[in-house]
PDB file of N, CA and C in Angstrom:
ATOM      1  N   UNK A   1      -2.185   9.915  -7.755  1.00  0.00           N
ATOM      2  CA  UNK A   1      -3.444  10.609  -7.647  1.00  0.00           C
ATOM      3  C   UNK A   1      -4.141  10.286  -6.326  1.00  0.00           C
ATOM      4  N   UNK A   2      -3.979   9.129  -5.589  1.00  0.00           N
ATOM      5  CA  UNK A   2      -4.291   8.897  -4.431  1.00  0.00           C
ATOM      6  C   UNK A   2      -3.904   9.586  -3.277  1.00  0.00           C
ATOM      7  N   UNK A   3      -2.750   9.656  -3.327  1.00  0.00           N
ATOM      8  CA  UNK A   3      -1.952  10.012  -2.562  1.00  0.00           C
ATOM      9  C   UNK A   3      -2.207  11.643  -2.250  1.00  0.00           C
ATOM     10  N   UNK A   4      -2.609  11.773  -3.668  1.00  0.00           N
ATOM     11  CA  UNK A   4      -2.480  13.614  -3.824  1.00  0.00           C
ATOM     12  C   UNK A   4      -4.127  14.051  -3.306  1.00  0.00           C
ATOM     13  N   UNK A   5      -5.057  13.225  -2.726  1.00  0.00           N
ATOM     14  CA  UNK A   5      -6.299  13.511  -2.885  1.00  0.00           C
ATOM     15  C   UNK A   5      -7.180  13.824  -3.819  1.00  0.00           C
ATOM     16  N   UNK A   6      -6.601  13.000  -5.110  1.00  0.00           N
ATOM     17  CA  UNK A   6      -7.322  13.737  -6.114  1.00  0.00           C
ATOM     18  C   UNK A   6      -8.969  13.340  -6.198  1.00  0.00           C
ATOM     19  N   UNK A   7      -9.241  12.327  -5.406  1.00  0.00           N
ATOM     20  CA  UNK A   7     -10.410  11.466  -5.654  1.00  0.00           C
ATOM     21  C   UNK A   7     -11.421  12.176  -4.384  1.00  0.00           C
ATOM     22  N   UNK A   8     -12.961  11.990  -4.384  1.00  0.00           N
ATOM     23  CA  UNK A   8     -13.698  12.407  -3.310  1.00  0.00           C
ATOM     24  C   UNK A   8     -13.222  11.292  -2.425  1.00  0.00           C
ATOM     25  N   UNK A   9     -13.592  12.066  -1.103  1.00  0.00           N
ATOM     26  CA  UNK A   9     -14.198  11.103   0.082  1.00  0.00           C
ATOM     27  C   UNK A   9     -14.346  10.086   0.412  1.00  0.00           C
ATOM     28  N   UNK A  10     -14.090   8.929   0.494  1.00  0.00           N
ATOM     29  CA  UNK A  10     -14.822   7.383   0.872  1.00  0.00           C
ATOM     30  C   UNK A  10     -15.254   6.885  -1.142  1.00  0.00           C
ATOM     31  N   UNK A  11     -14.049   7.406  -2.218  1.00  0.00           N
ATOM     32  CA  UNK A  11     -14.180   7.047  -3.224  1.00  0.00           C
ATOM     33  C   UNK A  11     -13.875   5.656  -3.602  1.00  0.00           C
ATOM     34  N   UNK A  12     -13.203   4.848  -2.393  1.00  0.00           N
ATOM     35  CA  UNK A  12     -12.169   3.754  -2.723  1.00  0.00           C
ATOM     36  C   UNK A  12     -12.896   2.637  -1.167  1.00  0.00           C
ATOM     37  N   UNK A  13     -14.306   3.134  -0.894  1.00  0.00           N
ATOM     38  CA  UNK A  13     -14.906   2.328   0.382  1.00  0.00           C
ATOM     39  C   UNK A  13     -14.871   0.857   0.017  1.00  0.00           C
ATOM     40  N   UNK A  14     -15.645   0.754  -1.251  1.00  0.00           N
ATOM     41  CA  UNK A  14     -16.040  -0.070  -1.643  1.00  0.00           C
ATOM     42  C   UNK A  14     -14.802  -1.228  -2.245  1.00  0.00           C
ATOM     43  N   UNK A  15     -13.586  -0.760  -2.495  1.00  0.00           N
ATOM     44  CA  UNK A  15     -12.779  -1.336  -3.215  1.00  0.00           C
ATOM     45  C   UNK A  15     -12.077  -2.771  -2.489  1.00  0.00           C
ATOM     46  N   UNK A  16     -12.380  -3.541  -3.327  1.00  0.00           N
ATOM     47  CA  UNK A  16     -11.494  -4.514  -2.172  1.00  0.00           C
ATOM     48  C   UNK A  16     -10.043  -5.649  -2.716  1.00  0.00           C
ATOM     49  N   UNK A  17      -9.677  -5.126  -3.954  1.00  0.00           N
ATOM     50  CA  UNK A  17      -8.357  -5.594  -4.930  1.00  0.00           C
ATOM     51  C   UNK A  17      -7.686  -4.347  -5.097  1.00  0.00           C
ATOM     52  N   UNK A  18      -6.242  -4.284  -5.127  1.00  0.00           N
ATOM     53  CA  UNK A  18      -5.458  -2.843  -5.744  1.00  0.00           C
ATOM     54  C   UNK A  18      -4.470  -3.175  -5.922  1.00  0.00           C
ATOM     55  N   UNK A  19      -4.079  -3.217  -7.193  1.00  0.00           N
ATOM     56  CA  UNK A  19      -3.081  -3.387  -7.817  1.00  0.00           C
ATOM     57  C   UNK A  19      -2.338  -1.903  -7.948  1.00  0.00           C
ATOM     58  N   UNK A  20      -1.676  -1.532  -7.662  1.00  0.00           N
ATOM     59  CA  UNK A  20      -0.344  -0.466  -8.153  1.00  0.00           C
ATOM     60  C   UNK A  20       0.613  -1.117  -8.606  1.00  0.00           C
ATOM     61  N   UNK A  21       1.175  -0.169  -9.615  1.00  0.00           N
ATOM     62  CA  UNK A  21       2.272  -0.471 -10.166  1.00  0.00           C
ATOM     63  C   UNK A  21       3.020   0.951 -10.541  1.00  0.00           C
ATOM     64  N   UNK A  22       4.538   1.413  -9.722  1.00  0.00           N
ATOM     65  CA  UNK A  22       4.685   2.519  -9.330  1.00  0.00           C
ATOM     66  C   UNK A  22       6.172   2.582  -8.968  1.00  0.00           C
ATOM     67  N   UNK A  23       6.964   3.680  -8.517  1.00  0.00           N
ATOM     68  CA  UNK A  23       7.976   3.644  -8.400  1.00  0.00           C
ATOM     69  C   UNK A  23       8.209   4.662  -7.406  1.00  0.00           C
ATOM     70  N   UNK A  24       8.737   4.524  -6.311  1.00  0.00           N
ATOM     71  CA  UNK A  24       9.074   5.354  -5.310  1.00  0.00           C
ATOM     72  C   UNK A  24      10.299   4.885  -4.554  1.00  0.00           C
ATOM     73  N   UNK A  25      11.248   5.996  -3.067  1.00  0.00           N
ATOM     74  CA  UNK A  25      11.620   5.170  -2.549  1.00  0.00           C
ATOM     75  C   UNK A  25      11.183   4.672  -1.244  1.00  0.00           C
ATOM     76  N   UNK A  26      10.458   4.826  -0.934  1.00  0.00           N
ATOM     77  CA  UNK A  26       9.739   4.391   0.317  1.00  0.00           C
ATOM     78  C   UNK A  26       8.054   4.363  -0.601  1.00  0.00           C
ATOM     79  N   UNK A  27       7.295   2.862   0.084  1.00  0.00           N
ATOM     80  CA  UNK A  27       5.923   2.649   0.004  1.00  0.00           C
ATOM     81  C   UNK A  27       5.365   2.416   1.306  1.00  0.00           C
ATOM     82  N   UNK A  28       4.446   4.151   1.976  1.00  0.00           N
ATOM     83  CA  UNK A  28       3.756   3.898   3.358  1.00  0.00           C
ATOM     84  C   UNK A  28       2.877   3.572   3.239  1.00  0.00           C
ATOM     85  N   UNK A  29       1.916   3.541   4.564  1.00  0.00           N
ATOM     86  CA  UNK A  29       0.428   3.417   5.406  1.00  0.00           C
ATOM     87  C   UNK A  29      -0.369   3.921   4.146  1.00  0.00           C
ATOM     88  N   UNK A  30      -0.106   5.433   3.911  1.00  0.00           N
ATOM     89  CA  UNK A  30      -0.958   6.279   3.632  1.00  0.00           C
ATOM     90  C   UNK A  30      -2.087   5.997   2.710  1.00  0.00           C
ATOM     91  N   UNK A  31      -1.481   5.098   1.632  1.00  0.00           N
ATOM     92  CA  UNK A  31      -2.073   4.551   0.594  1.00  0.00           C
ATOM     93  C   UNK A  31      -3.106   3.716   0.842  1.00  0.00           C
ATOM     94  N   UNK A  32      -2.681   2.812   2.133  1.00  0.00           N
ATOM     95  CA  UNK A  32      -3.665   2.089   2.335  1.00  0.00           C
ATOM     96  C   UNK A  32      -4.994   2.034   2.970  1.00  0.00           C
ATOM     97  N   UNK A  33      -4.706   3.714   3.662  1.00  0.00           N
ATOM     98  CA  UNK A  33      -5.687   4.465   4.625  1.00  0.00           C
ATOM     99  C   UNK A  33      -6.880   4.948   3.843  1.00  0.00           C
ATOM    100  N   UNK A  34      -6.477   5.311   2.507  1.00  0.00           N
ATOM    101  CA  UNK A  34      -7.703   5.429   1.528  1.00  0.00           C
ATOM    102  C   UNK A  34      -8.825   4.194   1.225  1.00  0.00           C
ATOM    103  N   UNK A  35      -7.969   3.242   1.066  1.00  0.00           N
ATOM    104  CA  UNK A  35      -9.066   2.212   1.026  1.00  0.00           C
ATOM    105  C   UNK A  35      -9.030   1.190   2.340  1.00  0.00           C
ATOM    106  N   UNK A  36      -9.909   1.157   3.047  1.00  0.00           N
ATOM    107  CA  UNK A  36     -10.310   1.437   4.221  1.00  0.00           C
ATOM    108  C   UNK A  36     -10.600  -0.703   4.695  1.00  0.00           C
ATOM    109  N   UNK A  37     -11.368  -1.169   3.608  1.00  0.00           N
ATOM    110  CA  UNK A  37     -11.864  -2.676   3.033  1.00  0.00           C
ATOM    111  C   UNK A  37     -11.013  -3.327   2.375  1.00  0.00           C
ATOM    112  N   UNK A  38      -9.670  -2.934   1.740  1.00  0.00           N
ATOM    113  CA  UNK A  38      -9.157  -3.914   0.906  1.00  0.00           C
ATOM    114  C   UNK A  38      -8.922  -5.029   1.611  1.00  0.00           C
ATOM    115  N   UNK A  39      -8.693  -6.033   0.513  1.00  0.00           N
ATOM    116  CA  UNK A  39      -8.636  -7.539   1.130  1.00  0.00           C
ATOM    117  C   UNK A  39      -7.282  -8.171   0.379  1.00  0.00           C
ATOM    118  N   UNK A  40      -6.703  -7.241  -0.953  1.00  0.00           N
ATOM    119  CA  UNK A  40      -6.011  -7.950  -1.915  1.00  0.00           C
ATOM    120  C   UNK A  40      -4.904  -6.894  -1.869  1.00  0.00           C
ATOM    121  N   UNK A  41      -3.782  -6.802  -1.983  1.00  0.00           N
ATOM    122  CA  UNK A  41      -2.956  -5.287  -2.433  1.00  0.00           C
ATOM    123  C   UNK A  41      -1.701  -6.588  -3.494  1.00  0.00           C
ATOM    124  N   UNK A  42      -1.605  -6.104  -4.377  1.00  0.00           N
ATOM    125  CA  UNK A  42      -0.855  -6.208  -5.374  1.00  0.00           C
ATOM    126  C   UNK A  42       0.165  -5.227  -5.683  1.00  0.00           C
ATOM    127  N   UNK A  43       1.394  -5.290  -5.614  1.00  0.00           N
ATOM    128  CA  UNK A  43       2.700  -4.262  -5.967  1.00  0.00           C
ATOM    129  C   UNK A  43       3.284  -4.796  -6.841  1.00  0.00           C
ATOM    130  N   UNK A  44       3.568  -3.558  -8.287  1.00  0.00           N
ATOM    131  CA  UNK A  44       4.171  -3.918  -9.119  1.00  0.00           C
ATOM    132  C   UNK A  44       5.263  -3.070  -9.331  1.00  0.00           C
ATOM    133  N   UNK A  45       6.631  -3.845  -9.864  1.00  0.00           N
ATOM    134  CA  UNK A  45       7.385  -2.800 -10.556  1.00  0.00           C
ATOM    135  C   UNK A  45       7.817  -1.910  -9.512  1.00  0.00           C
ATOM    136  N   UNK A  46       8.153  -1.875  -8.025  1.00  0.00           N
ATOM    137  CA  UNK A  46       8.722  -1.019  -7.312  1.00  0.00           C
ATOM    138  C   UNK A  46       9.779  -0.934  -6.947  1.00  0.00           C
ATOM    139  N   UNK A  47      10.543   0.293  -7.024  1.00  0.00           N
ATOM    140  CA  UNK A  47      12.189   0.562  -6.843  1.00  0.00           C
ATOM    141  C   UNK A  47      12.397   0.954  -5.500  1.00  0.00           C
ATOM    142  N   UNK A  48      11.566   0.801  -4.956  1.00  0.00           N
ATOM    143  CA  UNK A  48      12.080   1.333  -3.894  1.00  0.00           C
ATOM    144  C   UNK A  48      12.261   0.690  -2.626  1.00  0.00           C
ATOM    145  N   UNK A  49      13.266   0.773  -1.632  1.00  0.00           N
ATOM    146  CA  UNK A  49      14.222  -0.325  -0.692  1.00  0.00           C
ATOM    147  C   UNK A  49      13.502  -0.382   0.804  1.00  0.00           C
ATOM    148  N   UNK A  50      12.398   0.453   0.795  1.00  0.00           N
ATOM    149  CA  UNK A  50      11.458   0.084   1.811  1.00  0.00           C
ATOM    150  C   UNK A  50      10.529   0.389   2.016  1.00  0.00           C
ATOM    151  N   UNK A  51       9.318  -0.605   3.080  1.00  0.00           N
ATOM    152  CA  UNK A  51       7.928  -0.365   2.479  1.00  0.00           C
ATOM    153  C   UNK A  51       7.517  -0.422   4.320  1.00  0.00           C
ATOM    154  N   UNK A  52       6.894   0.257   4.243  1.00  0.00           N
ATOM    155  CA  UNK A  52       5.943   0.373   6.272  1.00  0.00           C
ATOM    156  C   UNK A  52       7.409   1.228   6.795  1.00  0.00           C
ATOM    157  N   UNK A  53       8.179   1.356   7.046  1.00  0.00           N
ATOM    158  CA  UNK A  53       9.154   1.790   7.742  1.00  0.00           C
ATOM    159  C   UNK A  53       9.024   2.998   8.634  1.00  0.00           C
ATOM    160  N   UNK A  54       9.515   3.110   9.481  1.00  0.00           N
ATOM    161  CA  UNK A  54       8.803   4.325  10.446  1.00  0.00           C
ATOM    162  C   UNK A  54       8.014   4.963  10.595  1.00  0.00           C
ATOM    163  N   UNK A  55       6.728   4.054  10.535  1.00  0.00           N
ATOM    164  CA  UNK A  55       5.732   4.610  10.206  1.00  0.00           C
ATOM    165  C   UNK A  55       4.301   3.617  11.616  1.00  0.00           C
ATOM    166  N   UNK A  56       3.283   4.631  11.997  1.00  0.00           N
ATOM    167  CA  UNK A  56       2.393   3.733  12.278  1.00  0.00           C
ATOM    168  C   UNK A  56       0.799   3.827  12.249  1.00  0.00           C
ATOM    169  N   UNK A  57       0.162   2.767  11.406  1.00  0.00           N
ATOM    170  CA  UNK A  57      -0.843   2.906  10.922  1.00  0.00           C
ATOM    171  C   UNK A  57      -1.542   3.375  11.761  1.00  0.00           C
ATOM    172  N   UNK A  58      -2.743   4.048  11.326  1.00  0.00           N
ATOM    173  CA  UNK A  58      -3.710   4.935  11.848  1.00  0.00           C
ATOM    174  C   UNK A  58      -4.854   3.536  12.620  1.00  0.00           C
ATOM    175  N   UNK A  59      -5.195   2.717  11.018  1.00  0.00           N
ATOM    176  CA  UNK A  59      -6.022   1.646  11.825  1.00  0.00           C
ATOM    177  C   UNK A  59      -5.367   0.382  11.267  1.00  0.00           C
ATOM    178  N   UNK A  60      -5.689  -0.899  11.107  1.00  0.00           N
ATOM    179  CA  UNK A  60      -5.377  -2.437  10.751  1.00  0.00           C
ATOM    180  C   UNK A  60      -5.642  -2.374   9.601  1.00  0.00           C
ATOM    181  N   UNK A  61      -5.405  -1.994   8.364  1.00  0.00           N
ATOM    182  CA  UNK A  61      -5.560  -2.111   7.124  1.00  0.00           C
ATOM    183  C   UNK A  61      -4.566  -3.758   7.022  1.00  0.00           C
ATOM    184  N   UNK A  62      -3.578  -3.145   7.347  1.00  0.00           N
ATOM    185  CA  UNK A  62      -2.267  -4.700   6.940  1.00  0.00           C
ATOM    186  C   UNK A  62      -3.080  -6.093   7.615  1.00  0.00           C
ATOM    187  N   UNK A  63      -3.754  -6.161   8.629  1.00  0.00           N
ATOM    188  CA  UNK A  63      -4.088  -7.224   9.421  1.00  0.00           C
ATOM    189  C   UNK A  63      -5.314  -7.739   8.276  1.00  0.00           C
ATOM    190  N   UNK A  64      -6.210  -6.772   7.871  1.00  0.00           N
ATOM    191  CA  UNK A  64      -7.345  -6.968   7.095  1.00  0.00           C
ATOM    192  C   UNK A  64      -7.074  -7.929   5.857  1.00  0.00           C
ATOM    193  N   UNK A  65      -5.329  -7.532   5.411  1.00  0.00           N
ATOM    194  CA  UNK A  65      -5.352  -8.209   4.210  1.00  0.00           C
ATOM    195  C   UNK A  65      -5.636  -9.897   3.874  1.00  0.00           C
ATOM    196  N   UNK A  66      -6.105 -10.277   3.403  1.00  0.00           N
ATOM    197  CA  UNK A  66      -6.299 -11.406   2.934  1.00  0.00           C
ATOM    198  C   UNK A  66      -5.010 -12.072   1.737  1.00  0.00           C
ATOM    199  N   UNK A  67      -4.780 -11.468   1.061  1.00  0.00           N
ATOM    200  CA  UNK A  67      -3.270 -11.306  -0.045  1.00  0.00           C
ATOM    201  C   UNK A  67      -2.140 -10.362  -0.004  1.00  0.00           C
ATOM    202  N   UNK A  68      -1.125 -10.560   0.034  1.00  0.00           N
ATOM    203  CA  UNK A  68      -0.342  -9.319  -0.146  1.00  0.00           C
ATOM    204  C   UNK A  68       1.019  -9.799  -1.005  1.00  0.00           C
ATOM    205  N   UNK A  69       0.723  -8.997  -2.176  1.00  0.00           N
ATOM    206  CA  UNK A  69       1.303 -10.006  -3.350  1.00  0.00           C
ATOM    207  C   UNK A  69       2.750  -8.967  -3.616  1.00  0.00           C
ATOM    208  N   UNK A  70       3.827  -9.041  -3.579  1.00  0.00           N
ATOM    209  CA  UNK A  70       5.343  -8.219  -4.179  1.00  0.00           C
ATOM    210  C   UNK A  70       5.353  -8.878  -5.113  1.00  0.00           C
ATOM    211  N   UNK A  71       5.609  -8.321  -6.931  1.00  0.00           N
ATOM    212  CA  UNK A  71       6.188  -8.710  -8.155  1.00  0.00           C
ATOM    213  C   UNK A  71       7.030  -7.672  -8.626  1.00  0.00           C
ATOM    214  N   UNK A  72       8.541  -8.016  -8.845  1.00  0.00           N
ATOM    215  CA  UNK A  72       9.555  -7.219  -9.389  1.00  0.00           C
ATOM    216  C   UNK A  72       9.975  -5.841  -8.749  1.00  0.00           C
ATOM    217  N   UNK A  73      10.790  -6.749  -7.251  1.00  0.00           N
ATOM    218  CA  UNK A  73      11.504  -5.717  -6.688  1.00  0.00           C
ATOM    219  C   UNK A  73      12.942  -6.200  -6.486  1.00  0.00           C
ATOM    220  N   UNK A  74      13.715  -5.461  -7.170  1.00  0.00           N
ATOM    221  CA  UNK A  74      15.158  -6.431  -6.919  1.00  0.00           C
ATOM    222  C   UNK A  74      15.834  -5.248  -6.164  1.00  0.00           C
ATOM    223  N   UNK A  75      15.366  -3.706  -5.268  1.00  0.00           N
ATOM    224  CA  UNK A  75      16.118  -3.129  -4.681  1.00  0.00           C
ATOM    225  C   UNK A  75      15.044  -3.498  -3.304  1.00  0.00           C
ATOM    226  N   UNK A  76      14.396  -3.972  -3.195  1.00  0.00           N
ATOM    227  CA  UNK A  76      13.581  -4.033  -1.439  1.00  0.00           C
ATOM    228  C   UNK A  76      14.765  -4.882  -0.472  1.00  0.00           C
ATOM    229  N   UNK A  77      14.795  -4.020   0.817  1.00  0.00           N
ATOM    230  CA  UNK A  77      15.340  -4.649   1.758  1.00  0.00           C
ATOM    231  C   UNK A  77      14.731  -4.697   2.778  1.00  0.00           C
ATOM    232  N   UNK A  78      13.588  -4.349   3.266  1.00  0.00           N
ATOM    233  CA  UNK A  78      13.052  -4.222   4.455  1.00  0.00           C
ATOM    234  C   UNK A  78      11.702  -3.751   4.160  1.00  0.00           C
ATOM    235  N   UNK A  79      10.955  -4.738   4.991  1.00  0.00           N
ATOM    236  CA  UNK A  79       9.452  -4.828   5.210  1.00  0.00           C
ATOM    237  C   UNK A  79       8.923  -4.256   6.976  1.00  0.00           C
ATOM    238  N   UNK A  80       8.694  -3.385   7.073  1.00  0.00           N
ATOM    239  CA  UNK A  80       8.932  -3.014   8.765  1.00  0.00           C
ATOM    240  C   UNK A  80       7.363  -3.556   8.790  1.00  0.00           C
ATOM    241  N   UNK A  81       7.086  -4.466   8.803  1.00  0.00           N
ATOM    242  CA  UNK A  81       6.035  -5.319   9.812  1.00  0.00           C
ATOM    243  C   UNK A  81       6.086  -5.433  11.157  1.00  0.00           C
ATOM    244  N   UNK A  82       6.880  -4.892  11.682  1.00  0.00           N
ATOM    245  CA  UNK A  82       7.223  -5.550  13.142  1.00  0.00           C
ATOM    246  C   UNK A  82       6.375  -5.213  14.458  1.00  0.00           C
TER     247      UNK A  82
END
């Protein structure tokens, strides 16, 4: 629903924990461009074998984080942080 715009405008300003728990094969930027303040990102339950990958953020969301928690990925191979 994020992804899809289902939410108004600056709905997620305020947010500063996000837990997903989701299944794709690639996890981008995009998600994180909605919430603009997070400090926490939590991933659950993801199948899919790569996350940032050819991709480049619009602004420092990743730098902002304060936590960045992976639980239960046994297909991830690559984190393109680089």
């Amino acid at each position: 629903m994020i992804l899809r715009g289902e939410f108004q405008r600056n709905f997620f300003d305020n947010l500063k924990v996000l837990t997903l728990h989701f299944q794709l094969i690639v996890f981008g930027y995009e998600i994180l461009e909605e919430v603009p303040h997070i400090e926490k990102l939590v991933v659950c339950d993801g199948s899919f074998q790569k996350m940032f990958c050819c991709e480049n953020p619009r602004n420092n969301v990743l730098q902002q984080l304060k936590v960045f928690q992976l639980e239960s990925f046994g297909e991830l191979v690559s984190i393109g942080l680089v």
